[in-house]
Protein backbone atom coordinates (compact mmCIF):
# COMPACT_ATOMS: atom_id res chain seq x y z
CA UNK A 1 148.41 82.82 147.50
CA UNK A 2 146.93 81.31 150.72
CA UNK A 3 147.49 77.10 151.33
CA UNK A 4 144.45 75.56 150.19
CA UNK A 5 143.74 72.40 152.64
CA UNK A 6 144.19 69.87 150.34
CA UNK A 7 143.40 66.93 152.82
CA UNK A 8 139.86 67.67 153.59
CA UNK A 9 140.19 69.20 156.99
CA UNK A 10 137.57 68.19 158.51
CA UNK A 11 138.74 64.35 158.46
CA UNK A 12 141.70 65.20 160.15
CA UNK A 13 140.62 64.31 164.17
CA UNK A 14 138.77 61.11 162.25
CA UNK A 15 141.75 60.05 160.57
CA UNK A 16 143.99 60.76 163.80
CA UNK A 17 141.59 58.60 165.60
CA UNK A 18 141.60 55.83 163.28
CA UNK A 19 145.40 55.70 163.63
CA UNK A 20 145.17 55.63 167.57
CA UNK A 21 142.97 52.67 167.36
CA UNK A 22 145.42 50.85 165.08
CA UNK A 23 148.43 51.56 167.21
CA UNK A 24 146.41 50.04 170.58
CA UNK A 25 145.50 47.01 168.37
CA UNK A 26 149.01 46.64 166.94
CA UNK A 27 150.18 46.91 170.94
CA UNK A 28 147.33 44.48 172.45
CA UNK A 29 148.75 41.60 169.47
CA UNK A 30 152.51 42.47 170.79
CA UNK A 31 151.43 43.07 174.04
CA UNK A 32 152.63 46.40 174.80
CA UNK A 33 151.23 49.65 176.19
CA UNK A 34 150.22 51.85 173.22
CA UNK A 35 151.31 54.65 175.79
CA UNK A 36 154.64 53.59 175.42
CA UNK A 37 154.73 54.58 171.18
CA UNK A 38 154.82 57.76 170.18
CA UNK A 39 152.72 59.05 167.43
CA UNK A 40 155.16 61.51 164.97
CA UNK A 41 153.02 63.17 162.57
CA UNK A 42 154.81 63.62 159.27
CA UNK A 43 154.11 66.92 158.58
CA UNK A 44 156.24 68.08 156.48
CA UNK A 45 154.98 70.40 153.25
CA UNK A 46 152.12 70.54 154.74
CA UNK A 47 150.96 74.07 155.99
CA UNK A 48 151.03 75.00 159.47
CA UNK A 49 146.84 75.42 160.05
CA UNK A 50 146.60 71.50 159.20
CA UNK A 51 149.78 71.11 162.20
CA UNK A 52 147.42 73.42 164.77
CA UNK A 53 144.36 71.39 163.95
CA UNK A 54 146.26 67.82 164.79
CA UNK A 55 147.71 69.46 167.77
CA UNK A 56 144.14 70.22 168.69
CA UNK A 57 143.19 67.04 167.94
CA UNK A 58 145.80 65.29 169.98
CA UNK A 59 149.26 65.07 168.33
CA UNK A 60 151.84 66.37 169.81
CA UNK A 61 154.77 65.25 167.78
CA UNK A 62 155.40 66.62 164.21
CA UNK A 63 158.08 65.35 162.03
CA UNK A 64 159.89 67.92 158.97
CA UNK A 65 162.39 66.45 156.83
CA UNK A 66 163.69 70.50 155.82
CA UNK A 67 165.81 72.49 158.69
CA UNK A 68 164.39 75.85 157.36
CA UNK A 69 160.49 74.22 157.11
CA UNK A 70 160.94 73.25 160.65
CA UNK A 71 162.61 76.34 161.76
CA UNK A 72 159.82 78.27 160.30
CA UNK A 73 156.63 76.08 161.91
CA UNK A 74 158.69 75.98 165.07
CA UNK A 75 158.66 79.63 165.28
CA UNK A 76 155.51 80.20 164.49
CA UNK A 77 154.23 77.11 166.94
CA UNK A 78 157.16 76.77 169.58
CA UNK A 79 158.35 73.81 170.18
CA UNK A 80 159.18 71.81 174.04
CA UNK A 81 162.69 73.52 173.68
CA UNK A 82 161.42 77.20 173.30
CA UNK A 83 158.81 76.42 176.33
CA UNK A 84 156.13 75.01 173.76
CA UNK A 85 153.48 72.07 174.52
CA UNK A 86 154.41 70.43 171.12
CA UNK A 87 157.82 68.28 170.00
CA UNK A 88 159.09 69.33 166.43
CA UNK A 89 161.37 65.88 165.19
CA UNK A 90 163.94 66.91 162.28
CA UNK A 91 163.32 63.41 160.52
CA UNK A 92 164.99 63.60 157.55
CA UNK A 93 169.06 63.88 156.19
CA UNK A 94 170.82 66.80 157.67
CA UNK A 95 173.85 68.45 156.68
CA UNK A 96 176.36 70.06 158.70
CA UNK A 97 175.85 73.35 157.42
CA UNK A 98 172.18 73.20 158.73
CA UNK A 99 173.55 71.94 162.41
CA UNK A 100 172.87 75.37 164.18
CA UNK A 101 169.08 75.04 163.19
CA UNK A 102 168.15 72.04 164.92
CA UNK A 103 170.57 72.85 167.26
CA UNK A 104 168.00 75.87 168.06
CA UNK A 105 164.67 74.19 167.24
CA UNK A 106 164.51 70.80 167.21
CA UNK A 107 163.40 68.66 169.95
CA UNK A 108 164.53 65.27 168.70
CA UNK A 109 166.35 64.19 165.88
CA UNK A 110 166.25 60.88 164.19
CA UNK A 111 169.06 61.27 161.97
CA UNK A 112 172.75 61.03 163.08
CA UNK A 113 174.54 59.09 160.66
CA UNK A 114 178.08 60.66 161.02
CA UNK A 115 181.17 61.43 162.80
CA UNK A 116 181.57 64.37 161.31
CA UNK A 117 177.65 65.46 161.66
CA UNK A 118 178.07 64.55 165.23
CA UNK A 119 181.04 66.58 166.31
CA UNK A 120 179.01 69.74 164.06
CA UNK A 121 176.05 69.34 165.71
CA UNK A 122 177.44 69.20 169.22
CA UNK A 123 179.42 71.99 168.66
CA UNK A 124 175.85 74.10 167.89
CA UNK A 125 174.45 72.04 171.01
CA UNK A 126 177.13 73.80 173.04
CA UNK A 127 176.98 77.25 171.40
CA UNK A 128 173.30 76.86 172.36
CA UNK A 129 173.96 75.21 175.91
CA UNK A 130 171.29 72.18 175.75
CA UNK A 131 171.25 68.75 175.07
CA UNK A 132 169.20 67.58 171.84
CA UNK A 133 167.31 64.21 171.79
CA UNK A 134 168.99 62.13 169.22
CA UNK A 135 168.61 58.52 167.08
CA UNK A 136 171.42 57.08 165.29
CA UNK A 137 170.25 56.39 161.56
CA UNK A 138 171.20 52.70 160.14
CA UNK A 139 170.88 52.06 156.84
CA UNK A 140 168.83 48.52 157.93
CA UNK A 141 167.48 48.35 154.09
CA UNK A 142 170.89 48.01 152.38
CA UNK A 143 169.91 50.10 149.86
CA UNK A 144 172.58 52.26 148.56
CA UNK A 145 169.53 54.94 148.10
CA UNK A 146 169.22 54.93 152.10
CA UNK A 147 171.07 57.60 154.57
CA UNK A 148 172.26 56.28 157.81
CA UNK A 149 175.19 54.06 159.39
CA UNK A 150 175.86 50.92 157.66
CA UNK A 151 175.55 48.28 160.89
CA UNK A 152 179.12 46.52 161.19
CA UNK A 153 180.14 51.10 161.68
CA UNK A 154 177.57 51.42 164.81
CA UNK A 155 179.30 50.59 167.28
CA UNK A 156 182.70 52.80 166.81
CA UNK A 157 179.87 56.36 166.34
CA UNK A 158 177.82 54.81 169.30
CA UNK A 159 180.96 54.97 171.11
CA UNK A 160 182.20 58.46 169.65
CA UNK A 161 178.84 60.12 170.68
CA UNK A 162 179.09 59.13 174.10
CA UNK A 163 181.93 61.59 174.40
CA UNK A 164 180.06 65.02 172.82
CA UNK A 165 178.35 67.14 174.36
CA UNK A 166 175.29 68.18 173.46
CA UNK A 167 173.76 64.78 172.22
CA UNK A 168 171.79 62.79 174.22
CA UNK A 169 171.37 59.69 172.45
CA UNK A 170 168.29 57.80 172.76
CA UNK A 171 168.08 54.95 170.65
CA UNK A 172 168.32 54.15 167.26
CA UNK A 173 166.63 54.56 163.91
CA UNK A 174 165.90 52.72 160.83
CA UNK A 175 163.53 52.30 157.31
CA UNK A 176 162.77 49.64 155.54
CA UNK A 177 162.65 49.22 152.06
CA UNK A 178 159.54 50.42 150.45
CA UNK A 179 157.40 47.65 149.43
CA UNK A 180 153.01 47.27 149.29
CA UNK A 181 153.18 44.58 151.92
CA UNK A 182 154.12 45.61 155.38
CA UNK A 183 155.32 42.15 156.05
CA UNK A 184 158.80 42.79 154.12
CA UNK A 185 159.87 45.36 156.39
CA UNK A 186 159.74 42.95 159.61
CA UNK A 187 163.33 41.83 158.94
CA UNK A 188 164.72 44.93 158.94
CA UNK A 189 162.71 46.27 161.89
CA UNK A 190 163.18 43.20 163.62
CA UNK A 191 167.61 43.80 162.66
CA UNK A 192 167.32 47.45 164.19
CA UNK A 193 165.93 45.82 167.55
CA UNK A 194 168.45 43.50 167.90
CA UNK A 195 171.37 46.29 167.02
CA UNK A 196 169.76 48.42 169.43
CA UNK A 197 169.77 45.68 172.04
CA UNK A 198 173.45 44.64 171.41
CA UNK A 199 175.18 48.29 171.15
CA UNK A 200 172.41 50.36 173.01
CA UNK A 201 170.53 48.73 175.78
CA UNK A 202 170.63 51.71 178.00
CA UNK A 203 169.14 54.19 175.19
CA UNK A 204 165.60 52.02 174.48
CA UNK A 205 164.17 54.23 171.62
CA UNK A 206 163.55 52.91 168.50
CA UNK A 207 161.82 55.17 165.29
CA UNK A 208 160.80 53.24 162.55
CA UNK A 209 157.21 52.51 160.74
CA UNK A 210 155.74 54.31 158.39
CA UNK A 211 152.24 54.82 157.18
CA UNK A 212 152.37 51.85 155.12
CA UNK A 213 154.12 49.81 157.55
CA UNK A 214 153.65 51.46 161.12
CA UNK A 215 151.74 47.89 162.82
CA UNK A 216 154.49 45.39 161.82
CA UNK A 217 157.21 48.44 163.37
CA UNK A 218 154.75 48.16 166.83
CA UNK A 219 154.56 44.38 166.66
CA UNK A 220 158.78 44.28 166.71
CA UNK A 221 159.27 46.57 169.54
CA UNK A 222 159.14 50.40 167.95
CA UNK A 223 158.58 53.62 170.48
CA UNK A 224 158.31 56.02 167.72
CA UNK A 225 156.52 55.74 164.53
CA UNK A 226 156.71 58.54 161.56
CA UNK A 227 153.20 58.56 159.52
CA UNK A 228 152.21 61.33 157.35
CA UNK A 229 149.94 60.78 154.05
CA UNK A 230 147.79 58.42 156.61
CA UNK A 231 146.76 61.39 158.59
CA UNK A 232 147.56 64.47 156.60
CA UNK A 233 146.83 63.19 153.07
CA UNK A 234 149.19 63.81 149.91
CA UNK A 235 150.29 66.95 148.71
């Protein structure tokens, strides 16, 4: 059977608006250049008409959590790497045996969390002679339930990374723990800044904010936020 649009299409370029407006508030309070954070739309389960329609109504960055989801949407809507006008971000926890496709179509990917995920993924990186946008994950929630590199192990993969090919690392990445008031998560946001600043001034990227959470992410220095039920709706 055919995807039924569950989020009612037609509020899709409203809802994308709505979002724009509260990035360039969140970056006039922190006084930043709401050109300078990138909009990710979490589209993941979501079917590929609703991704055209938010690339048509100005998105340009789409977020999976699922190698084969993304390797699917990518083919049908190339991304940047296959000489696309759209980025596909593999967002979620990736396992080795999946390396070879975001090696192929991913343009950025915001979770490295391992030595042994980095040296697979490079390897694919060479096989398939480019260089791959990456984040370091950090677990910045200390919750067991969390992927990523506990803090106090950054710096030894920051510094094994440097040496692979393949991986161009560009900052780091982080999520807070889940909670209805935004204001928990500034800690942790405000920890991944300062880890990025200590271990990683020279790679300035920073993905973390959520739908629920995107404005306080913005206020403590974020380039790339990941929101999905705020512009897509649930599924």
């Amino acid at each position: 059977m055919p995807h039924r649009h569950t989020a009612t299409s037609p509020h899709l370029a409203s809802r994308i608006d709505a979002i724009q407006a509260r990035i360039a508030e969140a970056c006039r309070r922190a006084g930043r250049d709401p050109r300078d954070v990138v909009l990710v739309g979490v589209s993941k389960t979501h079917p590929l008409p609703f991704v055209r329609e938010a690339a048509e109504a100005g998105i340009f960055d789409f977020g999976e959590n699922r190698p084969q989801e993304l390797e699917q949407k990518a083919e049908a809507l190339p991304g940047e790497v296959a000489g696309g006008h759209v980025r596909w971000h593999m967002i979620g926890h990736l396992q080795r045996n999946k390396a070879k496709i975001i090696a192929e179509h991913a343009d950025v990917f915001h979770g490295l969390d391992s030595v042994r995920l980095a040296n697979a993924l490079s390897s694919r990186l060479e096989d398939a002679g480019r260089l791959l946008a990456c984040f370091i994950q950090v677990n910045i929630s200390g919750e067991d339930s969390k992927y990523g590199v506990e803090p106090e192990e950054l710096p030894g993969l920051i510094d094994h990374v440097a040496g692979l090919p393949g991986i161009d690392l560009k900052g780091l990445m982080g999520m807070a723990a889940y909670s209805n008031d935004p204001e928990t998560a500034r800690p942790a946001f405000r920890r991944l800044r300062e880890l990025r600043d200590a271990h990683v001034p020279a790679a300035p990227w920073l993905s973390m904010g959520m739908s629920g959470d995107f404005e306080v992410a913005i206020e403590e220095g974020a380039t790339h936020i990941r929101v999905g039920s705020a512009i897509f709706g649930q599924r």
